[in-house]
PDB file of N, CA and C in Angstrom:
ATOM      1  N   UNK A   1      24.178-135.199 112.753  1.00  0.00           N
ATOM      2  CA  UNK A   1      23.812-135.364 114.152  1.00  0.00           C
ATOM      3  C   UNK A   1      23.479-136.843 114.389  1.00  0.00           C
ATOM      4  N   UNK A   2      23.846-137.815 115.160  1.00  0.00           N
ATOM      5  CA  UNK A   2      23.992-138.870 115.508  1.00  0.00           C
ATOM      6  C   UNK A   2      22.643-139.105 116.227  1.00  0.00           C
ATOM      7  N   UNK A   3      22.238-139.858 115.584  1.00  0.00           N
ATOM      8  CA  UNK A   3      20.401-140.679 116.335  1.00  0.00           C
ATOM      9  C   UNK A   3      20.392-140.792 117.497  1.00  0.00           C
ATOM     10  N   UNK A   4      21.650-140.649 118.195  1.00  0.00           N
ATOM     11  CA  UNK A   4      21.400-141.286 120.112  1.00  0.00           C
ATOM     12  C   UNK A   4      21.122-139.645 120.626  1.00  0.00           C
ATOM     13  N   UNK A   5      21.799-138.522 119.530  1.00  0.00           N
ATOM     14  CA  UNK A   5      21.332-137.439 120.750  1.00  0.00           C
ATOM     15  C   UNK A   5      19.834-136.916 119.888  1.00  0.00           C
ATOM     16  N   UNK A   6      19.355-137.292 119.140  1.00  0.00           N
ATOM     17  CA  UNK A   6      17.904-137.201 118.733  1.00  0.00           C
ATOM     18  C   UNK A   6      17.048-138.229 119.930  1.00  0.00           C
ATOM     19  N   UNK A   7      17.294-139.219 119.575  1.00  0.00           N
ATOM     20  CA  UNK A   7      16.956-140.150 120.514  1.00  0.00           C
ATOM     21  C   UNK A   7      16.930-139.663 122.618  1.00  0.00           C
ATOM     22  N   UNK A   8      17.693-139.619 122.872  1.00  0.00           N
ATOM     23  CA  UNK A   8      18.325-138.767 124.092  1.00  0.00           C
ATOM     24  C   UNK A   8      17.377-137.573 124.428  1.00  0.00           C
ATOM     25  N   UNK A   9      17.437-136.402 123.282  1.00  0.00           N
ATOM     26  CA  UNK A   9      16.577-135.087 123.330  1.00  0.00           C
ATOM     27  C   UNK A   9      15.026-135.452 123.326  1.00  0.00           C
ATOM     28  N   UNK A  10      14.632-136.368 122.576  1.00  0.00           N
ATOM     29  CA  UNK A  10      12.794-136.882 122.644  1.00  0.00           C
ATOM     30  C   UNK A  10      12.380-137.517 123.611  1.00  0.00           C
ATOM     31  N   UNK A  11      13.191-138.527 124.508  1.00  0.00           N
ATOM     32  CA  UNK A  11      13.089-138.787 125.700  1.00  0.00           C
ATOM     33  C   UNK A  11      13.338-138.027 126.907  1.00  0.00           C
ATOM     34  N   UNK A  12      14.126-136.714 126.932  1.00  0.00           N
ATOM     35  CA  UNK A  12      14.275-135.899 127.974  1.00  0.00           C
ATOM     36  C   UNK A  12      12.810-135.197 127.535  1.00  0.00           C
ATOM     37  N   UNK A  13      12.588-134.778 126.644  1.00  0.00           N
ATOM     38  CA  UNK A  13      11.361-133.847 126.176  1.00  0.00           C
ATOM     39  C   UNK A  13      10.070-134.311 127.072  1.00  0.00           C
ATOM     40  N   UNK A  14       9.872-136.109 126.629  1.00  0.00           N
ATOM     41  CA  UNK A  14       8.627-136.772 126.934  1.00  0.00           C
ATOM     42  C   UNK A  14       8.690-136.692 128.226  1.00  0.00           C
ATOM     43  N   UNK A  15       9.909-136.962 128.783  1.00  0.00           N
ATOM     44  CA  UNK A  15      10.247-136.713 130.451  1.00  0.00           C
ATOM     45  C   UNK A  15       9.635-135.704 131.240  1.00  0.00           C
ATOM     46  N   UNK A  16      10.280-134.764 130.516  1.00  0.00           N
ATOM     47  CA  UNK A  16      10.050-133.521 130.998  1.00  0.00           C
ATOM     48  C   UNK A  16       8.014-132.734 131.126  1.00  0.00           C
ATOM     49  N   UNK A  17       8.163-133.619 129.877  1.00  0.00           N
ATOM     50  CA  UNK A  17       6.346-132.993 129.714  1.00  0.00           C
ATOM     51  C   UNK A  17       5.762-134.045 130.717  1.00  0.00           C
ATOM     52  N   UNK A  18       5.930-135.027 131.270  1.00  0.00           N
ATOM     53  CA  UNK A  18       5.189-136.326 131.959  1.00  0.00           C
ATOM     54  C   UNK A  18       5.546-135.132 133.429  1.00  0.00           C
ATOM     55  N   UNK A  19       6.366-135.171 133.946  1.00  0.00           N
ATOM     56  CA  UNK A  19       6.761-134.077 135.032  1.00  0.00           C
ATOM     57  C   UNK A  19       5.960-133.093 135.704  1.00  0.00           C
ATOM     58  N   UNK A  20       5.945-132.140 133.880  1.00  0.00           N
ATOM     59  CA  UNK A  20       5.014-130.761 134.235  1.00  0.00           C
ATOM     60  C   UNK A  20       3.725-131.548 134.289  1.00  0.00           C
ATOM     61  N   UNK A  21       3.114-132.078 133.545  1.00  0.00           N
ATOM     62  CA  UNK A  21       1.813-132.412 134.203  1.00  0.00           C
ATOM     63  C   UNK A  21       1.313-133.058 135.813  1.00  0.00           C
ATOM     64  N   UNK A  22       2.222-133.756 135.512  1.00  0.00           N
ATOM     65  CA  UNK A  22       2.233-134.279 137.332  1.00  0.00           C
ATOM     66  C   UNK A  22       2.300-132.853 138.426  1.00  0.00           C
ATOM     67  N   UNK A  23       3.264-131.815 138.302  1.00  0.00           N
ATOM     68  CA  UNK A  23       3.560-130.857 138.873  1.00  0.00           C
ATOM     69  C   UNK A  23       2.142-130.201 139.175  1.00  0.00           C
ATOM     70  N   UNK A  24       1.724-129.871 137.408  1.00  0.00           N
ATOM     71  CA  UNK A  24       0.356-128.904 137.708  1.00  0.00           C
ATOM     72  C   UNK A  24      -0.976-130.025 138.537  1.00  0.00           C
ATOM     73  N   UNK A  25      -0.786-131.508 138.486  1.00  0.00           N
ATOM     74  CA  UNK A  25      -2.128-131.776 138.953  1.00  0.00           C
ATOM     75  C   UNK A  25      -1.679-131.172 139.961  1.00  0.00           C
ATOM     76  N   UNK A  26      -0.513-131.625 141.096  1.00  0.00           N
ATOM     77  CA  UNK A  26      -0.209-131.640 142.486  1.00  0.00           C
ATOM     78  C   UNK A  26      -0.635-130.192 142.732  1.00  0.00           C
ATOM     79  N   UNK A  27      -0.573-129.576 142.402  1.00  0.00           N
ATOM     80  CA  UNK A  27      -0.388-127.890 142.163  1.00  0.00           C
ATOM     81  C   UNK A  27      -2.151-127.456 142.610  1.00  0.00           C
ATOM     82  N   UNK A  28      -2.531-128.099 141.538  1.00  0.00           N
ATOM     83  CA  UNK A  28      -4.092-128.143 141.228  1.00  0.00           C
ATOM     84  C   UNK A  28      -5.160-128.842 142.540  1.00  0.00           C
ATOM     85  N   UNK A  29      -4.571-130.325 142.542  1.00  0.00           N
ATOM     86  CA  UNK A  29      -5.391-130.644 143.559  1.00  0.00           C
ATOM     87  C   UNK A  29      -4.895-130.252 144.836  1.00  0.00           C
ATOM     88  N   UNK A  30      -3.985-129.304 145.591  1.00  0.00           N
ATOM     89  CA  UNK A  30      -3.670-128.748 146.816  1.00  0.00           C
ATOM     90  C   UNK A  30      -4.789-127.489 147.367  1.00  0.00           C
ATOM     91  N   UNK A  31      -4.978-127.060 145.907  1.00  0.00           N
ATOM     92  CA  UNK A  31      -5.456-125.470 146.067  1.00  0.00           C
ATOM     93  C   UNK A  31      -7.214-125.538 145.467  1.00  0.00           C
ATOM     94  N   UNK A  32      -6.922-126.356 144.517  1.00  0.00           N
ATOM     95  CA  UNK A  32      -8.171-126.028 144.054  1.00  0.00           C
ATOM     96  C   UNK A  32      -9.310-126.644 144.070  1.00  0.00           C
ATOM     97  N   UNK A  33      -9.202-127.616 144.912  1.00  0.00           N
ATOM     98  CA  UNK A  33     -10.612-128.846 145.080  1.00  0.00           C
ATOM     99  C   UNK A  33     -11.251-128.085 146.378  1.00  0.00           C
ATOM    100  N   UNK A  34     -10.515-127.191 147.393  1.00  0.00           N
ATOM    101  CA  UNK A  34     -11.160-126.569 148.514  1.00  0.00           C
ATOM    102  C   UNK A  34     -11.778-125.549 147.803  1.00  0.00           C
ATOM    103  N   UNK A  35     -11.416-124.593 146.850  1.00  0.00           N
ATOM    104  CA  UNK A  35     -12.041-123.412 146.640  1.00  0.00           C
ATOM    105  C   UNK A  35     -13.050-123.631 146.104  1.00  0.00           C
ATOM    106  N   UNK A  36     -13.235-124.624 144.777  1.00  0.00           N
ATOM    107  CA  UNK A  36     -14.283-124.487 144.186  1.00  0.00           C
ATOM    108  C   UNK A  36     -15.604-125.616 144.239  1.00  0.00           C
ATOM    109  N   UNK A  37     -15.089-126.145 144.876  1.00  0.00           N
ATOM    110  CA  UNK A  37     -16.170-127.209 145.432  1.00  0.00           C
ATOM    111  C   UNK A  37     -16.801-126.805 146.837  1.00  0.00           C
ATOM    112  N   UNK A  38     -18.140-126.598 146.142  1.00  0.00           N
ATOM    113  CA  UNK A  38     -19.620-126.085 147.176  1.00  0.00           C
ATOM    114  C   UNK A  38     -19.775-126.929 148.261  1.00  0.00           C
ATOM    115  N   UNK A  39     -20.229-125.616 149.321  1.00  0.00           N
ATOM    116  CA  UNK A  39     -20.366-126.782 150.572  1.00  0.00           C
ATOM    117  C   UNK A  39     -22.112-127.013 150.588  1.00  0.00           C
ATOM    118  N   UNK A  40     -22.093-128.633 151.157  1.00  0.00           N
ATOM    119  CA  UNK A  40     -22.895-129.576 151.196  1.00  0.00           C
ATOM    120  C   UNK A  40     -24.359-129.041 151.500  1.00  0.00           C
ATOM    121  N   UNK A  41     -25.272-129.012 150.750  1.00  0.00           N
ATOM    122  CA  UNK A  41     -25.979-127.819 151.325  1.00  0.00           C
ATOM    123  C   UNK A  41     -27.297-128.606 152.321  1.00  0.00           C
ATOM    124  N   UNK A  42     -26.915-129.959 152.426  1.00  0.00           N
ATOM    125  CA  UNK A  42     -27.704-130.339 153.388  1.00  0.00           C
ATOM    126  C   UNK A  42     -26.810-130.297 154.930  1.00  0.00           C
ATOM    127  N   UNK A  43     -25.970-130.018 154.969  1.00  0.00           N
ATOM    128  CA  UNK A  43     -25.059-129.514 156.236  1.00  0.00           C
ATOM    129  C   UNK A  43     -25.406-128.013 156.617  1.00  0.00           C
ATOM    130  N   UNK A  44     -26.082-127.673 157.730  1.00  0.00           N
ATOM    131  CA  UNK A  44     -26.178-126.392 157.908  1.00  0.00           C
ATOM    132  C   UNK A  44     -25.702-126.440 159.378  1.00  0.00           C
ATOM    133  N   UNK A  45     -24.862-125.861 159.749  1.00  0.00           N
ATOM    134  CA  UNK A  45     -24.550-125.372 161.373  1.00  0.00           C
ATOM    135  C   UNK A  45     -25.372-124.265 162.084  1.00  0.00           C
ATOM    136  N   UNK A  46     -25.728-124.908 162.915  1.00  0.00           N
ATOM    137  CA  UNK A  46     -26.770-124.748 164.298  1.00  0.00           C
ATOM    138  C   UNK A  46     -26.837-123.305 164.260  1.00  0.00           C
ATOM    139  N   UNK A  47     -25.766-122.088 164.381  1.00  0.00           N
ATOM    140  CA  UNK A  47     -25.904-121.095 164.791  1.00  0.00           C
ATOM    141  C   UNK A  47     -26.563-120.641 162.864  1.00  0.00           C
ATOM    142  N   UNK A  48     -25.729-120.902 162.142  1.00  0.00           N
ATOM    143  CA  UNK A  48     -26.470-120.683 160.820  1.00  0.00           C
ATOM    144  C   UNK A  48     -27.680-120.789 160.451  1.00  0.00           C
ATOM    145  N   UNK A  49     -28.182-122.061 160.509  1.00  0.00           N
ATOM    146  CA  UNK A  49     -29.548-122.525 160.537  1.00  0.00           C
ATOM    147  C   UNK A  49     -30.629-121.351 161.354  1.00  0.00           C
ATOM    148  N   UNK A  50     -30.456-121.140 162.558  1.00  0.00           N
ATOM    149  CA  UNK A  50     -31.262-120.071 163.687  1.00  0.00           C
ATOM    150  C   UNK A  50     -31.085-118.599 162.756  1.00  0.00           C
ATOM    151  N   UNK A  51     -29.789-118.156 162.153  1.00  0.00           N
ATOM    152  CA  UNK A  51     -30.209-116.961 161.513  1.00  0.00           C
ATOM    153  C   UNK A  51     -30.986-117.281 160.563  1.00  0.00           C
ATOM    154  N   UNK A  52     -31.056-118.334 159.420  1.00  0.00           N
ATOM    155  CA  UNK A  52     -31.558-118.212 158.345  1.00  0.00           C
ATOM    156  C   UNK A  52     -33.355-118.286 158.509  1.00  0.00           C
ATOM    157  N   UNK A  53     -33.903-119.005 159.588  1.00  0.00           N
ATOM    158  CA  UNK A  53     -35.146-119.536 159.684  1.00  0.00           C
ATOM    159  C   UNK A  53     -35.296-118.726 161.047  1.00  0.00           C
ATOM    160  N   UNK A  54     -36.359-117.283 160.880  1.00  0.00           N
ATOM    161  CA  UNK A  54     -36.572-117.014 161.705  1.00  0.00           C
ATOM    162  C   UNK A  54     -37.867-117.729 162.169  1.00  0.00           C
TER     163      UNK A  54
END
């Protein structure tokens, strides 16, 4: 087997893995920085605030 398609196959590989990671951040930061990040708990809205503190 000739070194250029060894060569060739380890660079499509590294390619390919540089890709999927990029894919999953994009993936990741679309969906998942809203769900799991708590809201501000010094922000309370007006009608909220009146139920919580009678």
């Amino acid at each position: 087997m000739p070194v250029r398609y060894i060569m060739l196959g380890v660079i499509g590989f590294v390619v390919a893995a540089i890709l999927s990671v990029i894919v999953v951040q994009q993936f990741e930061g679309s969906s998942g920085d809203r769900s799991t990040t708590p809201p501000d708990p010094l922000v309370v809205a007006p009608e909220k605030a009146a139920e919580q503190n009678p």
